[in-house]
N, C-alpha and C. Protein backbone atom coordinates (compact mmCIF):
# COMPACT_ATOMS: atom_id res chain seq x y z
N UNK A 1 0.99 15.38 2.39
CA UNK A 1 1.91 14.97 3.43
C UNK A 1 1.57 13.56 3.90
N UNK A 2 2.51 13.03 4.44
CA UNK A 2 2.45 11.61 5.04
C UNK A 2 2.71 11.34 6.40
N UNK A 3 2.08 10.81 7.08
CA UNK A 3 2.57 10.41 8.23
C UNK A 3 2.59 9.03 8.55
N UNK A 4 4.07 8.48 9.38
CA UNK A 4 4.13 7.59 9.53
C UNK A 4 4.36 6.97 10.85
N UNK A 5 4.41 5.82 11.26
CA UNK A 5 4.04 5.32 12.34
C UNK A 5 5.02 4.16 12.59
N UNK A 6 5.16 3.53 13.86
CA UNK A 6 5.75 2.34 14.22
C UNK A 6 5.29 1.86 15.50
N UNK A 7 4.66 0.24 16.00
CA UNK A 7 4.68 0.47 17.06
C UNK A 7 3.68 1.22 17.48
N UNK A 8 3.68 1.78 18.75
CA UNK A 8 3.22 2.26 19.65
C UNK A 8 2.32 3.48 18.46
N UNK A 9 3.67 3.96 17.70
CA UNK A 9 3.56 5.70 16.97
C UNK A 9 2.37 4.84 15.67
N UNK A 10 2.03 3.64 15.20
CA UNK A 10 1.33 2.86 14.44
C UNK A 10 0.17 3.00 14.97
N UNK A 11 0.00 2.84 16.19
CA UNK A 11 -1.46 3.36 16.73
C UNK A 11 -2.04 4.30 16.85
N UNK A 12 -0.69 5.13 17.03
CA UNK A 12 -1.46 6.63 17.13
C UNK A 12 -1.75 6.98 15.15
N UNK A 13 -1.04 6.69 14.61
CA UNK A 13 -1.38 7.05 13.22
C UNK A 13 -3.30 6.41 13.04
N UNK A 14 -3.81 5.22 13.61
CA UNK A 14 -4.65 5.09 13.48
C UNK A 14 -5.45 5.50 13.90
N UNK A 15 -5.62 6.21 14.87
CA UNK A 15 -5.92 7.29 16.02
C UNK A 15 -5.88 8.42 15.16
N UNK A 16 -5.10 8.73 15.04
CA UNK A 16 -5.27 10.20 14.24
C UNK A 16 -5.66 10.32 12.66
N UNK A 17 -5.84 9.64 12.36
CA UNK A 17 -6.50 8.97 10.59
C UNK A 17 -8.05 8.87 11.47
N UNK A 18 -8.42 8.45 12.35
CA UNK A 18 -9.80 8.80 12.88
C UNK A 18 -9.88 9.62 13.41
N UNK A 19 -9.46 10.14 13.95
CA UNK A 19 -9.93 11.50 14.52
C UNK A 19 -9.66 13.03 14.07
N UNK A 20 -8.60 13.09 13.15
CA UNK A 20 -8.20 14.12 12.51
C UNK A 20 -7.72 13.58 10.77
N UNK A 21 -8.80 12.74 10.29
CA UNK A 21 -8.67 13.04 8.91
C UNK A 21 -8.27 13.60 7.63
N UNK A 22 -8.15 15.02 8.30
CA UNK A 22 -7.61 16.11 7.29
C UNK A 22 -6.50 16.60 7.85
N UNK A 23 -5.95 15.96 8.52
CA UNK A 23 -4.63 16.20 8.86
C UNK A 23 -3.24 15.76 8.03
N UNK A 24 -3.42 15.04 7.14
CA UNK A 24 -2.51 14.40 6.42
C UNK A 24 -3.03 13.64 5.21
N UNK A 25 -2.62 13.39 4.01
CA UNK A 25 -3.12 12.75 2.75
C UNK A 25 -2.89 11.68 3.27
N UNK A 26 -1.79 10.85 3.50
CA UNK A 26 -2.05 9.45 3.64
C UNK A 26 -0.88 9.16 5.08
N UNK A 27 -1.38 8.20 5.54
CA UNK A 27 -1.76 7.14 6.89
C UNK A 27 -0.36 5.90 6.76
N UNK A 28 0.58 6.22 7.29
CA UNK A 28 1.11 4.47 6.88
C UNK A 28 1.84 4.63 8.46
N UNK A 29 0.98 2.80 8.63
CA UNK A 29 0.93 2.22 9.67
C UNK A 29 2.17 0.95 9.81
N UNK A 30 3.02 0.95 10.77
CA UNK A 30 3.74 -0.17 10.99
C UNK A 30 3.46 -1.11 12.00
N UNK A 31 2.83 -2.01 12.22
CA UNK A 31 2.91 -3.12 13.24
C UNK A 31 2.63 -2.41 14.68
N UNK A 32 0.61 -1.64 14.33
CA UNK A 32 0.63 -1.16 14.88
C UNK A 32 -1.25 -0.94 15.06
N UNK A 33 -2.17 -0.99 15.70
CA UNK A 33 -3.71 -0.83 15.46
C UNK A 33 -4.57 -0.16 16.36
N UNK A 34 -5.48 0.02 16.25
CA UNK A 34 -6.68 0.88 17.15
C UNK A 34 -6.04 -0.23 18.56
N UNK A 35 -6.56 0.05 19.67
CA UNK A 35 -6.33 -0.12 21.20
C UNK A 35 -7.69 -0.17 21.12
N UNK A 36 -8.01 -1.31 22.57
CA UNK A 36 -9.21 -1.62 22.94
C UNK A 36 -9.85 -0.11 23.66
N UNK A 37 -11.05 -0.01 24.20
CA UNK A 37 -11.89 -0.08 22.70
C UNK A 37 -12.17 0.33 21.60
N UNK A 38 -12.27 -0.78 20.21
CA UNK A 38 -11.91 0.02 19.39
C UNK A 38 -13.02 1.55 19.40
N UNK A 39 -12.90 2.29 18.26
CA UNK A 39 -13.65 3.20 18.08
C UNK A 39 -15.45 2.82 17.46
N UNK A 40 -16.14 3.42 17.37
CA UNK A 40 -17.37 3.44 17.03
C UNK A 40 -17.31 3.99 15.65
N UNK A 41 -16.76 5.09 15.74
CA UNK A 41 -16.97 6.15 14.40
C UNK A 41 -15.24 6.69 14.31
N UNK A 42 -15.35 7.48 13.04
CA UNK A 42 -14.36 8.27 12.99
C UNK A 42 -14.62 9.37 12.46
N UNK A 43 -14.41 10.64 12.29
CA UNK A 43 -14.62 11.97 12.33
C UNK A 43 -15.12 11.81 10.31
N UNK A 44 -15.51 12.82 10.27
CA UNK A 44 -15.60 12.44 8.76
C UNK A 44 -14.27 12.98 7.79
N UNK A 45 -14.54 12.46 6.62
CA UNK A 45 -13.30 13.15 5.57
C UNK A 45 -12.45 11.70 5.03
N UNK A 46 -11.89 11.84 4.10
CA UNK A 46 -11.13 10.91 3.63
C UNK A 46 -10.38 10.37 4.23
N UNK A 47 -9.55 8.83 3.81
CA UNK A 47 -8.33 8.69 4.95
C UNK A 47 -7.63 7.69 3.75
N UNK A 48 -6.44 7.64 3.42
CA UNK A 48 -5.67 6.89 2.93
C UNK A 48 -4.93 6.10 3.78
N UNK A 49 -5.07 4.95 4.05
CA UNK A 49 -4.44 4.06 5.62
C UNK A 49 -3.94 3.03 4.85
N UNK A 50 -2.28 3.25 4.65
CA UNK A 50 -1.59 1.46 4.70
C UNK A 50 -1.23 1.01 5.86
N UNK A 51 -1.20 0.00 5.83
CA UNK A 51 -1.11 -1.05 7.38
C UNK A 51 -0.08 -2.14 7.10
N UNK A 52 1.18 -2.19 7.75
CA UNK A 52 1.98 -3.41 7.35
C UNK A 52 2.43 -3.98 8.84
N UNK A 53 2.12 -5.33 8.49
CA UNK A 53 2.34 -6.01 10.13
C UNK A 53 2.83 -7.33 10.12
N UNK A 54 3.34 -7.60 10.74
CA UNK A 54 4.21 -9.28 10.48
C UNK A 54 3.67 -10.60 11.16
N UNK A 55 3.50 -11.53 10.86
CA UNK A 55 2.75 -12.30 10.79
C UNK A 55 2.60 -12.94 12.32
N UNK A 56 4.21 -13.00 12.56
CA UNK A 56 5.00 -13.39 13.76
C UNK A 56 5.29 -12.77 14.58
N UNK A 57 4.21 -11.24 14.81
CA UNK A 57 4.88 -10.21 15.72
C UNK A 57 4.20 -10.72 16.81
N UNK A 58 5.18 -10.55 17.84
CA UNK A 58 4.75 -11.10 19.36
C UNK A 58 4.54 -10.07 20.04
N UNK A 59 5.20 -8.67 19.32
CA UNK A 59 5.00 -7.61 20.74
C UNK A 59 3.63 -6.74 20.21
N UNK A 60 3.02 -6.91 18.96
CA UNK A 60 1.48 -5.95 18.81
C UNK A 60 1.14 -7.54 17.75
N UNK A 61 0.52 -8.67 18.65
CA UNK A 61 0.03 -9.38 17.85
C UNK A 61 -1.06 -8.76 16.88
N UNK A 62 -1.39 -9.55 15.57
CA UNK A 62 -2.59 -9.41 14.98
C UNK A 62 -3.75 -9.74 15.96
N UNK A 63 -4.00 -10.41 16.82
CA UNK A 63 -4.87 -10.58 17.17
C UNK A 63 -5.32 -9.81 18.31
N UNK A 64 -3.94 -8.96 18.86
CA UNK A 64 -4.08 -8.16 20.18
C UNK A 64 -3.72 -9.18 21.27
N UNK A 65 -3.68 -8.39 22.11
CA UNK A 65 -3.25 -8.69 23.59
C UNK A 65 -3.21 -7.78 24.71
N UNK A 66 -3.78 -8.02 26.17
CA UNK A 66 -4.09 -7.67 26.65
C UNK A 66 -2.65 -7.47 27.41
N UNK A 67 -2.24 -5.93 28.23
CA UNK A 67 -1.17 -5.49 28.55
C UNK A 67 -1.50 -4.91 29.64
N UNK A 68 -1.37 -5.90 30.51
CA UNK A 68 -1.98 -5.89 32.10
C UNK A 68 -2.96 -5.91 32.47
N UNK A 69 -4.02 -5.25 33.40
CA UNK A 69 -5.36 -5.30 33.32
C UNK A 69 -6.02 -4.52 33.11
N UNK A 70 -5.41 -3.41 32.51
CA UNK A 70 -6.22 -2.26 32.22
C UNK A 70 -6.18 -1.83 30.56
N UNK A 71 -5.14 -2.40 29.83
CA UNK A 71 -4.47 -2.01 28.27
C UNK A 71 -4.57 -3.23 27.72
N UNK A 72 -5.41 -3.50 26.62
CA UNK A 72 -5.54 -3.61 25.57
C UNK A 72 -5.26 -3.57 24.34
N UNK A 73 -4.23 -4.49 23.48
CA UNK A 73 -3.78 -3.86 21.60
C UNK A 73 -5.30 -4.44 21.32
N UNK A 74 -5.82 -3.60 20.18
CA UNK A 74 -7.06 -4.49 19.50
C UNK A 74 -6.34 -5.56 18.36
N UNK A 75 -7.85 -6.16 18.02
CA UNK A 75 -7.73 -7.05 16.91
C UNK A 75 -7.31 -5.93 15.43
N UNK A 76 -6.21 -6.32 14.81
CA UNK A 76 -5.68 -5.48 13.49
C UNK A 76 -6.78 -6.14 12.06
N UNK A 77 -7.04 -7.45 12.39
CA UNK A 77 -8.34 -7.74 11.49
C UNK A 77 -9.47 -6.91 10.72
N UNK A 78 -9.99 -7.02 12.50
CA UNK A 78 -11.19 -6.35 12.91
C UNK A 78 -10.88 -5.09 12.99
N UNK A 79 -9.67 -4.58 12.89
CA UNK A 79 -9.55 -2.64 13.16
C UNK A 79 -9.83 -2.47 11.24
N UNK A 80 -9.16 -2.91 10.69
CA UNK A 80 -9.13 -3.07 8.92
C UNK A 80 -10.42 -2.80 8.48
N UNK A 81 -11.06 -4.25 9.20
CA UNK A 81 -12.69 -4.55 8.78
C UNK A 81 -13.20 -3.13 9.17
N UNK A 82 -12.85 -2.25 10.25
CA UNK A 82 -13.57 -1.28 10.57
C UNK A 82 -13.43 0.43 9.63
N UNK A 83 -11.85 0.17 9.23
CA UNK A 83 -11.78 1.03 8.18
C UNK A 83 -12.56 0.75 6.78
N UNK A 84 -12.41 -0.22 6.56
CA UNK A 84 -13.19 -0.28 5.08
C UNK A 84 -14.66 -0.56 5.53
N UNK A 85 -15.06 -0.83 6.32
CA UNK A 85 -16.82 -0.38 6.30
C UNK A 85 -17.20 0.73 6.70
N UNK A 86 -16.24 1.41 7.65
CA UNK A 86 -16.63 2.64 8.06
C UNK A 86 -16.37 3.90 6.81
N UNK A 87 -15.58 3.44 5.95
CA UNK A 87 -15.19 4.02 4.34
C UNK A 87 -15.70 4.03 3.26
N UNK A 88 -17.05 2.64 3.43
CA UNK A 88 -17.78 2.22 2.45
C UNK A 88 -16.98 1.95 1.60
N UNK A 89 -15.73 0.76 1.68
CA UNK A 89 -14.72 0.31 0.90
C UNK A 89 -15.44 -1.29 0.39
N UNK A 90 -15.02 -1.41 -0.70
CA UNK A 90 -15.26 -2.68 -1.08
C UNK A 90 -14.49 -4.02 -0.33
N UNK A 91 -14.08 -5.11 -0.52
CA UNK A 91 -13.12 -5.76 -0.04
C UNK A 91 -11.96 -5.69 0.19
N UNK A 92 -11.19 -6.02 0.78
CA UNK A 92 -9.19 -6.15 0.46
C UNK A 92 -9.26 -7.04 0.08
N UNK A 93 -9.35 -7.21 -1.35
CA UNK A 93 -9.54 -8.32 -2.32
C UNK A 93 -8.50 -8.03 -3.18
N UNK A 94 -8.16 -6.73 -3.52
CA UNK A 94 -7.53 -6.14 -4.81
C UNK A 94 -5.58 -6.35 -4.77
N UNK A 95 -5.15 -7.30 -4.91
CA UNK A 95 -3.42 -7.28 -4.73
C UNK A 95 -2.71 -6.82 -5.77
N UNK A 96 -1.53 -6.31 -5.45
CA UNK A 96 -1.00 -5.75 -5.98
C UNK A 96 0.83 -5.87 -6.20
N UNK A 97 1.22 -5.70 -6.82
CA UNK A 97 2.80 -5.86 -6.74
C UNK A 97 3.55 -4.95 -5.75
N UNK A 98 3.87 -6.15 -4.48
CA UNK A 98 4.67 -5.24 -3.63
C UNK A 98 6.44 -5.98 -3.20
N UNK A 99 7.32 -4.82 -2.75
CA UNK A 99 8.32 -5.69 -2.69
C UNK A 99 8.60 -7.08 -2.37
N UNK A 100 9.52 -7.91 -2.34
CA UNK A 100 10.07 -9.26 -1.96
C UNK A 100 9.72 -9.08 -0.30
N UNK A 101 8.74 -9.81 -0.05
CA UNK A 101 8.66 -10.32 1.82
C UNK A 101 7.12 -9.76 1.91
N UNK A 102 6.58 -8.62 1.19
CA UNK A 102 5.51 -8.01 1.68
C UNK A 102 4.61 -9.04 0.52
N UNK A 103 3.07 -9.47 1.20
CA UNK A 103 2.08 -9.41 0.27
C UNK A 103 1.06 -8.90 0.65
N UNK A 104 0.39 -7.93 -0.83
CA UNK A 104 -0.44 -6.61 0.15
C UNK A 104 -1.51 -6.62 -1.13
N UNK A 105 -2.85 -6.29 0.06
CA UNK A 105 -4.16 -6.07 -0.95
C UNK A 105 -5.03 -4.90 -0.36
N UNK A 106 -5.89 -4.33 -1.33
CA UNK A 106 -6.49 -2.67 -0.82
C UNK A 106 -7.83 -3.13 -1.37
N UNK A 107 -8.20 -1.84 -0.77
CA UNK A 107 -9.71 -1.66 -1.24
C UNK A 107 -9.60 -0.44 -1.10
N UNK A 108 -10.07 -0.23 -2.42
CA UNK A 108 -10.08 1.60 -3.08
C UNK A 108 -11.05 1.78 -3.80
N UNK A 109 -11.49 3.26 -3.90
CA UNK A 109 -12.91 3.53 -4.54
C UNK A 109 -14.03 3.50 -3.34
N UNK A 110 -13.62 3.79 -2.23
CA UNK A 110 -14.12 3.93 -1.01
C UNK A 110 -15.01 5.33 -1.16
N UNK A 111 -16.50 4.57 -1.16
CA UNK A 111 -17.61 5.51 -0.67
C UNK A 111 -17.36 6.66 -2.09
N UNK A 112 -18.20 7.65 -1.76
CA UNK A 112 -18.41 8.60 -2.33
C UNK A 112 -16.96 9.69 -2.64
N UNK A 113 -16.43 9.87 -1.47
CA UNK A 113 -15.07 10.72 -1.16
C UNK A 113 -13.96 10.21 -1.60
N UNK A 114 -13.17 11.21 -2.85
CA UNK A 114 -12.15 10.73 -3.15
C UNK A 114 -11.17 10.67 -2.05
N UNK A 115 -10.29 9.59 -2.70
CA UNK A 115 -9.18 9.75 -1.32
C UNK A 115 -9.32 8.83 -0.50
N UNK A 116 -10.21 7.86 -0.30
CA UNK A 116 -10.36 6.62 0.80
C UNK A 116 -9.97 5.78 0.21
N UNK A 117 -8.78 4.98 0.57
CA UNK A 117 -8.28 3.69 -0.03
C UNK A 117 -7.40 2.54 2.11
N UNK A 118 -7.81 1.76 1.60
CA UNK A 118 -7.24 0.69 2.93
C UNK A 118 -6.54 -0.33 2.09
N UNK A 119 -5.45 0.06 2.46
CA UNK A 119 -4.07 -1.34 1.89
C UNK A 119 -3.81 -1.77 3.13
N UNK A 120 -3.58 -3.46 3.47
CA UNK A 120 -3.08 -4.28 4.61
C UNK A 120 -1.74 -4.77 3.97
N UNK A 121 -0.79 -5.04 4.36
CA UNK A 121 0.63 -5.49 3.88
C UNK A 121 1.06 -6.51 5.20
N UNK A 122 1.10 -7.59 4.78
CA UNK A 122 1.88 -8.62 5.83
C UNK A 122 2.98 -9.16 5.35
N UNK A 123 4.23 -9.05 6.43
CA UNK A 123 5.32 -10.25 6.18
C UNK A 123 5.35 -10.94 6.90
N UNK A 124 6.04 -11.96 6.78
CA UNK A 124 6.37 -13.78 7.73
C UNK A 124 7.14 -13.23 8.59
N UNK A 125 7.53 -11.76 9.11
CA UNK A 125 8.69 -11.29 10.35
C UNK A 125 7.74 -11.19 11.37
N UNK A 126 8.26 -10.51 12.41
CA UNK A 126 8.05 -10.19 13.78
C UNK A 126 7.91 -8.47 13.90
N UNK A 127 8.12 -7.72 14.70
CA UNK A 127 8.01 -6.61 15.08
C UNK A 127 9.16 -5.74 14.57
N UNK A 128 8.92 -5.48 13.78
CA UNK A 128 10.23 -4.56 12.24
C UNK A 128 9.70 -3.82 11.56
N UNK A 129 10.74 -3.03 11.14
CA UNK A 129 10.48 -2.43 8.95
C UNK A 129 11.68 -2.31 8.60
N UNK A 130 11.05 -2.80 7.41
CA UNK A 130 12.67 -2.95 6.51
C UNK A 130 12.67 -1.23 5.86
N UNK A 131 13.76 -0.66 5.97
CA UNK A 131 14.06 0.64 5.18
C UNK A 131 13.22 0.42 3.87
N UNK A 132 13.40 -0.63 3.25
CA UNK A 132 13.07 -0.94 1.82
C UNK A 132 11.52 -0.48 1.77
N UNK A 133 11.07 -0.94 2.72
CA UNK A 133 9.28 -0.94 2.37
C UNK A 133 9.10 0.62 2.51
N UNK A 134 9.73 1.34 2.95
CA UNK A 134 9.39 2.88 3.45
C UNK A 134 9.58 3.26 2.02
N UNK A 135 10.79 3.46 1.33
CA UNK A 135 11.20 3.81 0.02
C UNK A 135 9.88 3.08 -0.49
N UNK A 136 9.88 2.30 -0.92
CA UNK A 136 8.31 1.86 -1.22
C UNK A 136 7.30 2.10 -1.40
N UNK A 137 6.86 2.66 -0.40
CA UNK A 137 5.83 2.91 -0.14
C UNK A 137 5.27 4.45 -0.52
N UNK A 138 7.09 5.15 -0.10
CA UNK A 138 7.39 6.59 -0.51
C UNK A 138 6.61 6.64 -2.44
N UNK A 139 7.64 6.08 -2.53
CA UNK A 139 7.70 5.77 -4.12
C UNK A 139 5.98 5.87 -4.67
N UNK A 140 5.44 4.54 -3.89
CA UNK A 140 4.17 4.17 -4.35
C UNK A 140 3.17 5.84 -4.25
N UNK A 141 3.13 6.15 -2.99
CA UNK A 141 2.24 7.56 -2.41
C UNK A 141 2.27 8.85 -3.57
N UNK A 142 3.57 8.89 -3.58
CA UNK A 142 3.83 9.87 -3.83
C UNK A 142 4.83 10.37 -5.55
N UNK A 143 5.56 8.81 -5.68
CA UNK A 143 5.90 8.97 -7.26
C UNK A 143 7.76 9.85 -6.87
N UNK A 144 8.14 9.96 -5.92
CA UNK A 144 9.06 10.64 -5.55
C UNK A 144 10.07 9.56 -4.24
N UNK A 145 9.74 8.47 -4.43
CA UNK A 145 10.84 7.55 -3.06
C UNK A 145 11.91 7.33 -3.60
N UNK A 146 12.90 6.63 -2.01
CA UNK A 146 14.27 6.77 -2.20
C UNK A 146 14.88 5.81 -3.12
């Protein structure tokens, strides 16, 4: 099964890819990251996490932003960096052929446990998803998209 995210529902997918692992085969995240502070750990078990975020999003920057004085988006960098070390993932070095607008690289072969892979996907947009990337992505997961 898959679960997917947008936004606000992008965070909680990362949230729940740490904290409930075996809740779902794979993780896909839209323009969306851990909240300050980030986490320390995450529960154990595999996690398949794609992450697609736009370069130009103003409302969940990459870099975060603070949302009054009490809320926090984290850094999506540094949330990445935290999946693939906390995964014992190699780099997001590895690219791959993804639709027109997306360019996306993983690190797979994570640790000992099959099943840990971290793909990041960025476009030059703002706070979106194109239908297209979902079919996509469908396609990619699972061998069965629209």
């Amino acid at each position: 099964t898959i679960v997917f995210g947008f936004s606000l529902g992008g965070s909680f997918v990362w949230t729940l890819a740490c904290q409930r692992p075996e809740m779902f085969r794979h993780y896909v995240a839209f323009a969306g990251g851990f909240w300050l502070p980030h986490p320390k750990r995450c529960a154990k078990g595999p996690v398949d996490l794609v992450h697609i975020h736009g370069e130009r999003d103003s409302v969940v920057p990459l870099l975060g932003r603070p949302i009054g004085s009490r809320w926090y988006q984290g850094d999506v960098p540094r949330g990445l960096e935290f999946w693939r070390t906390s995964k014992a993932c190699g780099d997001l070095s590895k690219p791959f052929e993804a639709p027109a607008g997306l360019s996306c690289r993983t690190a797979n072969k994570c640790g000992t446990e099959a099943g840990n892979a971290v793909t990041s996907c960025r476009h030059d947009g703002g706070h979106m998803v194109n239908p297209k990337w979902v079919d996509w992505i469908l396609s990619r997961l699972t061998g069965k998209g629209g």
